[in-house]
PDB file of N, CA and C in Angstrom:
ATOM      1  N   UNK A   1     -13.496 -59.165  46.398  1.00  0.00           N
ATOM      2  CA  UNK A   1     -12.845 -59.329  45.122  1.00  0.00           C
ATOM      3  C   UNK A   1     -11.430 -59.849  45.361  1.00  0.00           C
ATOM      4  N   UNK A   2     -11.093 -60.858  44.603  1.00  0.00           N
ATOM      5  CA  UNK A   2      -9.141 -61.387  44.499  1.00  0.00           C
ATOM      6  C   UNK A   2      -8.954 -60.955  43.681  1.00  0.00           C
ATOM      7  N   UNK A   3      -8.064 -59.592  44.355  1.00  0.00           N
ATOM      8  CA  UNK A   3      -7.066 -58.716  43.601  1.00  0.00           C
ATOM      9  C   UNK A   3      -5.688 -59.614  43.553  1.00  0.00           C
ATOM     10  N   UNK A   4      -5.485 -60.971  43.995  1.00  0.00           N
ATOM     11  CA  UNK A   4      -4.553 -61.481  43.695  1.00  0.00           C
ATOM     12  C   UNK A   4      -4.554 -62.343  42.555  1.00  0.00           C
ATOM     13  N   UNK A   5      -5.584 -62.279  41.817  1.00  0.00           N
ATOM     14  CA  UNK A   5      -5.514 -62.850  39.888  1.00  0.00           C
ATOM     15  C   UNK A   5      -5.045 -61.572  39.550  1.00  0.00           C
ATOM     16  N   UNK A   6      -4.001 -62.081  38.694  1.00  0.00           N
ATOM     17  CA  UNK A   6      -3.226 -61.213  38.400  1.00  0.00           C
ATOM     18  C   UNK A   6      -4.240 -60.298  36.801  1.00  0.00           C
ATOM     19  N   UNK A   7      -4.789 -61.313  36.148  1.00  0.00           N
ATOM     20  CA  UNK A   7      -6.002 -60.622  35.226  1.00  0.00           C
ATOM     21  C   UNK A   7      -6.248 -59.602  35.583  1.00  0.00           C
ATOM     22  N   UNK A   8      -7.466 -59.445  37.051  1.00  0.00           N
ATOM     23  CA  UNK A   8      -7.933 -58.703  37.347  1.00  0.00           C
ATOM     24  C   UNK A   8      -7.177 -57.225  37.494  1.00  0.00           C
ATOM     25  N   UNK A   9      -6.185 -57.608  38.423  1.00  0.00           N
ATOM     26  CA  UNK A   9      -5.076 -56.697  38.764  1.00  0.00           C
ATOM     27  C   UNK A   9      -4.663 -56.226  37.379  1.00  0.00           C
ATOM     28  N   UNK A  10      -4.449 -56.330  36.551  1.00  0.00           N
ATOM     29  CA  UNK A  10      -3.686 -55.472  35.344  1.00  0.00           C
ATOM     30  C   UNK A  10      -5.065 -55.167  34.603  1.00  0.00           C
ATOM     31  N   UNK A  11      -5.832 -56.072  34.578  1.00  0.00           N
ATOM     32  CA  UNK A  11      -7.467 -54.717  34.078  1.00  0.00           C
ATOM     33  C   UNK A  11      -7.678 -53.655  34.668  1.00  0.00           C
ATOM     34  N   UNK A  12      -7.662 -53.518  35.882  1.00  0.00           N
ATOM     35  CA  UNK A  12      -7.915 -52.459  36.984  1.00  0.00           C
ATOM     36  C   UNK A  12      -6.394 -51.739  37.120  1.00  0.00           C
ATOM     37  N   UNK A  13      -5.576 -52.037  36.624  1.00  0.00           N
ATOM     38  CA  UNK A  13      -4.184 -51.234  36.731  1.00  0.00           C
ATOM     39  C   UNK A  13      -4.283 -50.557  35.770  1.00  0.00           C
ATOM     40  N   UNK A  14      -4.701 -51.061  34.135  1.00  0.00           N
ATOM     41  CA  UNK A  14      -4.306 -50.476  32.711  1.00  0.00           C
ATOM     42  C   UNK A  14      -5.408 -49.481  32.948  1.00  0.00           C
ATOM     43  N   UNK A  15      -6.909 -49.666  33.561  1.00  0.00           N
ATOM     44  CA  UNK A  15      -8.241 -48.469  34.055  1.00  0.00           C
ATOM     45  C   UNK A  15      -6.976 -46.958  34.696  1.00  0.00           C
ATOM     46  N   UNK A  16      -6.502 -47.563  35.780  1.00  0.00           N
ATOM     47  CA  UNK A  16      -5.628 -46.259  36.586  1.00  0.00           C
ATOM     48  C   UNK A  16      -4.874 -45.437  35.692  1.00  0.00           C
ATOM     49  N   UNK A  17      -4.252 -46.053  35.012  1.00  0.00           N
ATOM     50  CA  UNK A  17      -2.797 -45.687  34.776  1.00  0.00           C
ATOM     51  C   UNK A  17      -3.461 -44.618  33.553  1.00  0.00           C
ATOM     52  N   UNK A  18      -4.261 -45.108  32.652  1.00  0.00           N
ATOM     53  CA  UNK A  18      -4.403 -44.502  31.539  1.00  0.00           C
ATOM     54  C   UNK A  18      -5.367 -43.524  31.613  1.00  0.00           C
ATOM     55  N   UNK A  19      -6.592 -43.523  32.808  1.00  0.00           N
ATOM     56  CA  UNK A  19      -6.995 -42.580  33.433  1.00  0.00           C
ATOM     57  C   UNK A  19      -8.468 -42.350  33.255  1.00  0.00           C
ATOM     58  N   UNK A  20      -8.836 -43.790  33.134  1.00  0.00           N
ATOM     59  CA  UNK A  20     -10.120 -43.957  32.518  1.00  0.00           C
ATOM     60  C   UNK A  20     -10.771 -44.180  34.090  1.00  0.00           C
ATOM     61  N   UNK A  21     -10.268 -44.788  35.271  1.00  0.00           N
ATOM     62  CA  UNK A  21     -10.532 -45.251  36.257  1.00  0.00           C
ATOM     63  C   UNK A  21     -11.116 -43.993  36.976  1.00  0.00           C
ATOM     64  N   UNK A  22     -12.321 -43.709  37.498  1.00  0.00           N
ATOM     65  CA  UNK A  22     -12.586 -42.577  37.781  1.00  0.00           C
ATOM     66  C   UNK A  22     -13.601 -42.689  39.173  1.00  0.00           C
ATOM     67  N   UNK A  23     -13.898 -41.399  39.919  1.00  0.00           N
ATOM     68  CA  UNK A  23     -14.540 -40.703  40.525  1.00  0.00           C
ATOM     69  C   UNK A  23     -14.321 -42.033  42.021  1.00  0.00           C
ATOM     70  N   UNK A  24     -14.941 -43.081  42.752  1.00  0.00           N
ATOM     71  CA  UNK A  24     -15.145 -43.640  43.517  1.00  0.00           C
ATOM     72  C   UNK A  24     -14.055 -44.969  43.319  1.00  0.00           C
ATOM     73  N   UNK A  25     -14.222 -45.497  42.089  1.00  0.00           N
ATOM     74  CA  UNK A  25     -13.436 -46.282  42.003  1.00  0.00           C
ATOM     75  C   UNK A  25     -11.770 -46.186  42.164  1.00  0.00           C
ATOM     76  N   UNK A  26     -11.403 -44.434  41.334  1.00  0.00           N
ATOM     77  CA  UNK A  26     -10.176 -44.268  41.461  1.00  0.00           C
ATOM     78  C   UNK A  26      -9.783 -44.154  42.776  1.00  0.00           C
ATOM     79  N   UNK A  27     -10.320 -43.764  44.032  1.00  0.00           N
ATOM     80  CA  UNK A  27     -10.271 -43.720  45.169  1.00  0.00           C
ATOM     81  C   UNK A  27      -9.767 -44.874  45.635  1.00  0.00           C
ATOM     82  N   UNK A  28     -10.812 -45.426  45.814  1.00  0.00           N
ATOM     83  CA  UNK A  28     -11.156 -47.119  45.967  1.00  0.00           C
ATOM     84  C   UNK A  28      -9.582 -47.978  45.730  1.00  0.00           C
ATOM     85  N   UNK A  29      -8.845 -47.316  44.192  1.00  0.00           N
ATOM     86  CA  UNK A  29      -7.963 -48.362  43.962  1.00  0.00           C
ATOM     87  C   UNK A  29      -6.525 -48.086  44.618  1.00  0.00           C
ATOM     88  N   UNK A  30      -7.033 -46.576  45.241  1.00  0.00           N
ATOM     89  CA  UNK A  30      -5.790 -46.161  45.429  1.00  0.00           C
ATOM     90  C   UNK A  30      -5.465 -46.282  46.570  1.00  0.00           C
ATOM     91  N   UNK A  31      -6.373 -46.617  47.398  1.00  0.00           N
ATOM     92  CA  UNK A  31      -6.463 -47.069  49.033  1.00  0.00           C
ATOM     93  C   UNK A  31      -6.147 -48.545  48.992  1.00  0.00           C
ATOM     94  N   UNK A  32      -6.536 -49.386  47.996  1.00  0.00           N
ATOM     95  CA  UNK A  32      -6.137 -51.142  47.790  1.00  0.00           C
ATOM     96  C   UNK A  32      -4.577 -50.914  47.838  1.00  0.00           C
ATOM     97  N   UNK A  33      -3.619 -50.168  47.160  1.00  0.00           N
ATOM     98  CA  UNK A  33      -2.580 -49.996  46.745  1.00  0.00           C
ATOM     99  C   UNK A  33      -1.935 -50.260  48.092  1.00  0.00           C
ATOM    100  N   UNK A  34      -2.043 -50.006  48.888  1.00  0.00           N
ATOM    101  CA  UNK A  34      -0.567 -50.468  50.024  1.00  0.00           C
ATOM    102  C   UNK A  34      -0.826 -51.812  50.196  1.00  0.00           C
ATOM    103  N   UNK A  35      -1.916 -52.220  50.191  1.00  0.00           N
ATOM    104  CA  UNK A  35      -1.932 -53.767  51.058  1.00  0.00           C
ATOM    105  C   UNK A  35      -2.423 -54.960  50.048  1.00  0.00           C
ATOM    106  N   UNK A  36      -1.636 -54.384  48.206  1.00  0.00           N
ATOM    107  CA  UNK A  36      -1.663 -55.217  47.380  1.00  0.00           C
ATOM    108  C   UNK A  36      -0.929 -55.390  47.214  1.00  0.00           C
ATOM    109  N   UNK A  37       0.020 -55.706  47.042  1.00  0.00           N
ATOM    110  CA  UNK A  37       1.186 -56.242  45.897  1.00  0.00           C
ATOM    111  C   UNK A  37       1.129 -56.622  45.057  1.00  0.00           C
ATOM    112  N   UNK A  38       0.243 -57.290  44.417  1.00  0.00           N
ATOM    113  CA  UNK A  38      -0.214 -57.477  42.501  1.00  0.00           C
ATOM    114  C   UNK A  38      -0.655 -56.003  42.141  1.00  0.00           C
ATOM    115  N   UNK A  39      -1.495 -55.341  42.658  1.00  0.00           N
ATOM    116  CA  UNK A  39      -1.721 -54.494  42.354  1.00  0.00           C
ATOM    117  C   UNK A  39      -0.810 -53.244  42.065  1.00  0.00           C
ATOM    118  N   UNK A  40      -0.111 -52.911  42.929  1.00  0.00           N
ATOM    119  CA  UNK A  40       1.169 -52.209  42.564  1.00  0.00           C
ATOM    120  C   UNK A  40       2.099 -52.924  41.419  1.00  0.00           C
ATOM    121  N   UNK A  41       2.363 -54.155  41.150  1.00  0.00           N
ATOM    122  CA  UNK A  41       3.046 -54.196  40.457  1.00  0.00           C
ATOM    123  C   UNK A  41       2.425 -54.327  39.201  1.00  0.00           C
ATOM    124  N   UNK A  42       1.264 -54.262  38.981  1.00  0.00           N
ATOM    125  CA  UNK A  42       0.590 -54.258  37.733  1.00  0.00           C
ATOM    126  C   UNK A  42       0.538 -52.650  37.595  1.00  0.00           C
ATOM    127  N   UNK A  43       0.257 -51.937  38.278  1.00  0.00           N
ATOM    128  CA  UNK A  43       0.075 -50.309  38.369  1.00  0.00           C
ATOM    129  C   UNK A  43       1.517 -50.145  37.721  1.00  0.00           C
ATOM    130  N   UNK A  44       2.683 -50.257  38.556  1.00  0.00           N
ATOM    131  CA  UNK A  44       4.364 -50.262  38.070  1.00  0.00           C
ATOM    132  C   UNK A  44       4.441 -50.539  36.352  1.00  0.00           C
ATOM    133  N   UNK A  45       3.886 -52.266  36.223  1.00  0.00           N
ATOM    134  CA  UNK A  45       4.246 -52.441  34.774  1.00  0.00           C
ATOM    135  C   UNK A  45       3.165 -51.117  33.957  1.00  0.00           C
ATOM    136  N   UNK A  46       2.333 -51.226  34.042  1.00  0.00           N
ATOM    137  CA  UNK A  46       1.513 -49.951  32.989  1.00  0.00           C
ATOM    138  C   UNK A  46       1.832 -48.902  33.240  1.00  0.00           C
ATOM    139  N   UNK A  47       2.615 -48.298  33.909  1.00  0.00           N
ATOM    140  CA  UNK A  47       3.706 -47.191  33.752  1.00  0.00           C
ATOM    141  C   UNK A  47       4.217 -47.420  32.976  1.00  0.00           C
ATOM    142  N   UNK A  48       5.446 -48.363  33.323  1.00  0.00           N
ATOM    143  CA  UNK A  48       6.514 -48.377  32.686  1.00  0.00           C
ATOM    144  C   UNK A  48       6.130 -49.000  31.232  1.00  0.00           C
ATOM    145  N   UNK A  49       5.116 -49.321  30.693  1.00  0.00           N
ATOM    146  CA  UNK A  49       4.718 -49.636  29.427  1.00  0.00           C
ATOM    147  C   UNK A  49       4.556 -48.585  28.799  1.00  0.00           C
ATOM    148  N   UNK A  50       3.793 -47.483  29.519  1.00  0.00           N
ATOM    149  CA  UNK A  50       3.363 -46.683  28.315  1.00  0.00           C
ATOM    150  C   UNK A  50       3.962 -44.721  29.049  1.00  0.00           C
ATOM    151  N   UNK A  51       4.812 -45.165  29.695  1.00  0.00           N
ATOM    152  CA  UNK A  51       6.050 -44.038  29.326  1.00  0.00           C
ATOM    153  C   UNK A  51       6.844 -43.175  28.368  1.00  0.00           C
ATOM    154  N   UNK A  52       7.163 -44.439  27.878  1.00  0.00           N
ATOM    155  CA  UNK A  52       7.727 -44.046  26.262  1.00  0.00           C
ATOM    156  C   UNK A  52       6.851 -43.284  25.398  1.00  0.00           C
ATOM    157  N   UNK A  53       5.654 -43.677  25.697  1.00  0.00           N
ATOM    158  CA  UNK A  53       4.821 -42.612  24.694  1.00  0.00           C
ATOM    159  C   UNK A  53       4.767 -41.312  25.136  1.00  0.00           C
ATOM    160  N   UNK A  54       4.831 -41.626  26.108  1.00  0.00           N
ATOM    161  CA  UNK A  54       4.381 -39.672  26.203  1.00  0.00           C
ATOM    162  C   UNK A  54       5.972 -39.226  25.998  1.00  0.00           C
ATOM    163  N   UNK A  55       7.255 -39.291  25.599  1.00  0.00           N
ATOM    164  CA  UNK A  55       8.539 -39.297  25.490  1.00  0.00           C
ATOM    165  C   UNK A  55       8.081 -38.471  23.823  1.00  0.00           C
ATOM    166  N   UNK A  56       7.808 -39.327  23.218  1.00  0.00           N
ATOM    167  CA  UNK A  56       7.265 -38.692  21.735  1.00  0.00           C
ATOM    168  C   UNK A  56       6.531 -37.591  21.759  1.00  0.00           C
ATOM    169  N   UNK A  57       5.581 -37.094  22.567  1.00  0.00           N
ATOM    170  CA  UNK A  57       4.433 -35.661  22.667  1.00  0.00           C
ATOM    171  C   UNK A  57       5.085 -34.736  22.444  1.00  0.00           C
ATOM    172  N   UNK A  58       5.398 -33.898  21.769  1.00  0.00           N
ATOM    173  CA  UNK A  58       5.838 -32.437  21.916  1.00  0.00           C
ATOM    174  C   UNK A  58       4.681 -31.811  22.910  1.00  0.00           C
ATOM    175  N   UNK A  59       5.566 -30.818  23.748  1.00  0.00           N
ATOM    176  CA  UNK A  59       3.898 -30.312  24.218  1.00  0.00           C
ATOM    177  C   UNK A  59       4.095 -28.796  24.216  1.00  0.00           C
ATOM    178  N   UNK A  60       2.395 -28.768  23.610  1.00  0.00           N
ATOM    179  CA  UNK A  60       2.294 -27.530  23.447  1.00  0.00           C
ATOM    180  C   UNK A  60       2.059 -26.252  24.179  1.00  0.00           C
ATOM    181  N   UNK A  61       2.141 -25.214  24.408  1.00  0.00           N
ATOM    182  CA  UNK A  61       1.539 -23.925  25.309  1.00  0.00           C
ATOM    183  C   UNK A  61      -0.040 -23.588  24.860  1.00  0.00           C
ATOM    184  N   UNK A  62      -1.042 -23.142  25.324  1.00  0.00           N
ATOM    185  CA  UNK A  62      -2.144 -23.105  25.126  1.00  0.00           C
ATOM    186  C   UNK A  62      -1.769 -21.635  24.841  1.00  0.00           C
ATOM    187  N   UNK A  63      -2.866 -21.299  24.177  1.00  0.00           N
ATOM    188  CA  UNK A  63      -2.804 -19.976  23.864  1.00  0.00           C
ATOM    189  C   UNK A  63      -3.186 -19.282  25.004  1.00  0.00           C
ATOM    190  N   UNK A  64      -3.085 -17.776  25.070  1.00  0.00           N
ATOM    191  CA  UNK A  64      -4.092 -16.687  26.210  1.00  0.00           C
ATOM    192  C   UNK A  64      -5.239 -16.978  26.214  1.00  0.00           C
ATOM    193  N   UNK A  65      -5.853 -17.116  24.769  1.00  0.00           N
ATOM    194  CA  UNK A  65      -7.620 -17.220  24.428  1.00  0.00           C
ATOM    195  C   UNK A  65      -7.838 -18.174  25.094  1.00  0.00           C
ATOM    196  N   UNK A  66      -6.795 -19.632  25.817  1.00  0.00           N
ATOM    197  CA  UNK A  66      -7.784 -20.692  25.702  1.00  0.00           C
ATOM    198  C   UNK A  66      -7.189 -20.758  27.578  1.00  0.00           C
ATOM    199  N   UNK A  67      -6.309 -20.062  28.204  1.00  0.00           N
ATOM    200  CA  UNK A  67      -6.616 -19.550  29.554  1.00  0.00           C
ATOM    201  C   UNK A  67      -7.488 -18.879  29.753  1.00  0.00           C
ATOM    202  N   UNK A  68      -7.580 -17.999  29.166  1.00  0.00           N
ATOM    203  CA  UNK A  68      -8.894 -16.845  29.456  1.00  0.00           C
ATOM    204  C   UNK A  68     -10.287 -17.590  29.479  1.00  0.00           C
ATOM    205  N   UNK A  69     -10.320 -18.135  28.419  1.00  0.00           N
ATOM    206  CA  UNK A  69     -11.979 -19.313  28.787  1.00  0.00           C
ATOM    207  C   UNK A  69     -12.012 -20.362  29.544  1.00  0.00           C
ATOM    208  N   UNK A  70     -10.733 -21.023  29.819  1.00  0.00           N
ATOM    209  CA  UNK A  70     -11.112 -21.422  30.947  1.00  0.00           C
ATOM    210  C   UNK A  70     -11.480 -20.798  32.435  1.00  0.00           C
ATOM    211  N   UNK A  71     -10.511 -19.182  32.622  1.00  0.00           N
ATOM    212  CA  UNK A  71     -10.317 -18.834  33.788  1.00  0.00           C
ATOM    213  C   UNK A  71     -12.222 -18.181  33.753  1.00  0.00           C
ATOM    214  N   UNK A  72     -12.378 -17.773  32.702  1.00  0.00           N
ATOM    215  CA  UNK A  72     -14.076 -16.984  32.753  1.00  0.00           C
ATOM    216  C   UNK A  72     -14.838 -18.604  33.227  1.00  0.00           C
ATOM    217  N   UNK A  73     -14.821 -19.694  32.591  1.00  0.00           N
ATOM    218  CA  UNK A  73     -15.291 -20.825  33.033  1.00  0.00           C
ATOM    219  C   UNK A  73     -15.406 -21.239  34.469  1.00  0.00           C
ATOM    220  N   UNK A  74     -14.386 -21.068  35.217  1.00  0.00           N
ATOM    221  CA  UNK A  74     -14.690 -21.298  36.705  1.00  0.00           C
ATOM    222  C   UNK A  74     -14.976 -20.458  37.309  1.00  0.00           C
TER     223      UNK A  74
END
């Protein structure tokens, strides 16, 4: 694959970043990462794109009830 079209590289960056990129592949992209340089810098820009949003989240505390079902869950 030419991870040096930059297309490709920011399809497969905006997959990482936002966290859709999963199980083999996320692996996969994260081992490409030293010996890309489009790739990092497409990874870099979709950071720095969508930063600001999570700036807006208030975030919330989960309740006890919803530790407790998870902790009975595992």
């Amino acid at each position: 694959m030419d991870y040096g079209k930059s297309d490709l590289a920011d399809a497969l960056a905006a997959e990482y970043v936002l966290g859709t990129m999963r199980g083999g592949a996320r692996r996969r992209f994260e081992a490409l990462l030293p010996a890309h340089v489009g790739l990092r810098r497409a990874t870099t820009a979709w950071q720095e794109r969508l930063l600001p949003l999570t700036e807006a989240i208030v975030p919330v505390e989960p309740s006890g009830d919803v530790w407790r079902r998870i902790s009975d869950r595992l």
